[in-house]
Protein backbone atom coordinates (compact mmCIF):
# COMPACT_ATOMS: atom_id res chain seq x y z
CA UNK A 1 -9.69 5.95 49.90
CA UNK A 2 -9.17 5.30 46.23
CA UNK A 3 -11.81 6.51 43.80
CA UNK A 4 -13.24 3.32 42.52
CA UNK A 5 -15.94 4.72 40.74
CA UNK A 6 -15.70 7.56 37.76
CA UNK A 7 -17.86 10.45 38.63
CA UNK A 8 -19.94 9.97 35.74
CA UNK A 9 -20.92 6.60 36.73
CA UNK A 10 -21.90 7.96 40.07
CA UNK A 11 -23.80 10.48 38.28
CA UNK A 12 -25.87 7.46 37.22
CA UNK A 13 -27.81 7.44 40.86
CA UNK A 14 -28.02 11.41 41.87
CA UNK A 15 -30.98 13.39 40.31
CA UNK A 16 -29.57 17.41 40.10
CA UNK A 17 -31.98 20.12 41.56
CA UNK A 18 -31.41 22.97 39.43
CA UNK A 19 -33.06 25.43 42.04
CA UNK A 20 -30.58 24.44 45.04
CA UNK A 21 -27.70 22.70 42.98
CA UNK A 22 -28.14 19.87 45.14
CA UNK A 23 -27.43 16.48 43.31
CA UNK A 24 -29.92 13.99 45.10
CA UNK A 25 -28.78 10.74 46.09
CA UNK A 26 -31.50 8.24 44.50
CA UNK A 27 -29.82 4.71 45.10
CA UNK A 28 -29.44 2.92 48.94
CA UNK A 29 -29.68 5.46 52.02
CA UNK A 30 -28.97 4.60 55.73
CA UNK A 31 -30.60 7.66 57.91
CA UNK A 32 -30.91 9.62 54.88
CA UNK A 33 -27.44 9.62 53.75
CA UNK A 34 -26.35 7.78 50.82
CA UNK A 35 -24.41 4.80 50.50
CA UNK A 36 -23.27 2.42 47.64
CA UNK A 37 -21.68 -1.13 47.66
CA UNK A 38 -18.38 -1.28 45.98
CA UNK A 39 -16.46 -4.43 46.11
CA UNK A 40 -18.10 -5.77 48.98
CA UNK A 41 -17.68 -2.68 50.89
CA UNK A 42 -20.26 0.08 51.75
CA UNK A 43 -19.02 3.54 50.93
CA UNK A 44 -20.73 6.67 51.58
CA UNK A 45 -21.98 8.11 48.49
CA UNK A 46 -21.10 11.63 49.41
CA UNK A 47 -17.60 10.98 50.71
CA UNK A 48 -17.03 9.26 47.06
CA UNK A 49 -18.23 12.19 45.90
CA UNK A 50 -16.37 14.44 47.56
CA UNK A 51 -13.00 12.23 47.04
CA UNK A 52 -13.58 12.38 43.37
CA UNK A 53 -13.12 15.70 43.11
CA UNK A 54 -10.72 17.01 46.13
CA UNK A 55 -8.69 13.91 47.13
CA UNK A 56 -8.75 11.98 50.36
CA UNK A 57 -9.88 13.18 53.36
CA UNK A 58 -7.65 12.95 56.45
CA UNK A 59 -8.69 10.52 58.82
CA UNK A 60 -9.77 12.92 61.64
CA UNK A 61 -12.36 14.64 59.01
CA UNK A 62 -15.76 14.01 58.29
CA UNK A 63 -18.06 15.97 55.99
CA UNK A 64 -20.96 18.37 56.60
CA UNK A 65 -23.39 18.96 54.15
CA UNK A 66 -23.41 22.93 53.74
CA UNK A 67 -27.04 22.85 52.26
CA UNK A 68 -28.52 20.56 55.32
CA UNK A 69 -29.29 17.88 52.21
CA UNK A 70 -28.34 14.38 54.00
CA UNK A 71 -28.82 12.77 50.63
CA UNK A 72 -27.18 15.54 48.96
CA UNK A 73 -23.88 14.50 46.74
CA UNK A 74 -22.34 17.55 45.55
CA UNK A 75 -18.86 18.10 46.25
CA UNK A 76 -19.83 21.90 46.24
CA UNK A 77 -21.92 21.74 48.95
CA UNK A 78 -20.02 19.16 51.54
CA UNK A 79 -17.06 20.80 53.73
CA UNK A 80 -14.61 18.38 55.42
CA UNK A 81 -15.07 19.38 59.25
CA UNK A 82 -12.74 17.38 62.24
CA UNK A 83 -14.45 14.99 64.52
């Protein structure tokens, strides 16, 4: 996937926890995760995230949330795991 939003434009709907470093997804959720509508399509807030910052992940991959945060957006606590 293409980033088709800046970071700091995503920044825009996350609210940072400075006691966990978790940056809280505030806009749409589906079972807690976060999702946005770009273009017509619904992306997963935290994969954006996480492709912002470390490129694409490979199609066998999906991402665990270190910190057990669902809504949780920061790249530094998501790890690309296989399916």
């Amino acid at each position: 996937m293409v980033n088709r939003l800046p970071i700091d434009e995503l920044m825009k709907f996350v609210m940072p926890v400075t006691e966990t470093g978790c940056w809280l997804w505030l806009g749409t959720t589906k079972d807690d995760y976060g999702h946005i509508m770009i273009d017509g399509e619904d992306i997963c807030a935290d994969k954006l995230s996480w492709e912002s910052q470390h490129g694409s992940l490979q199609n066998n991959q999906r991402l665990l949330h270190k910190c057990k945060i669902r809504c949780c957006i920061n790249p530094d606590h998501l790890t690309p795991v296989n399916n």
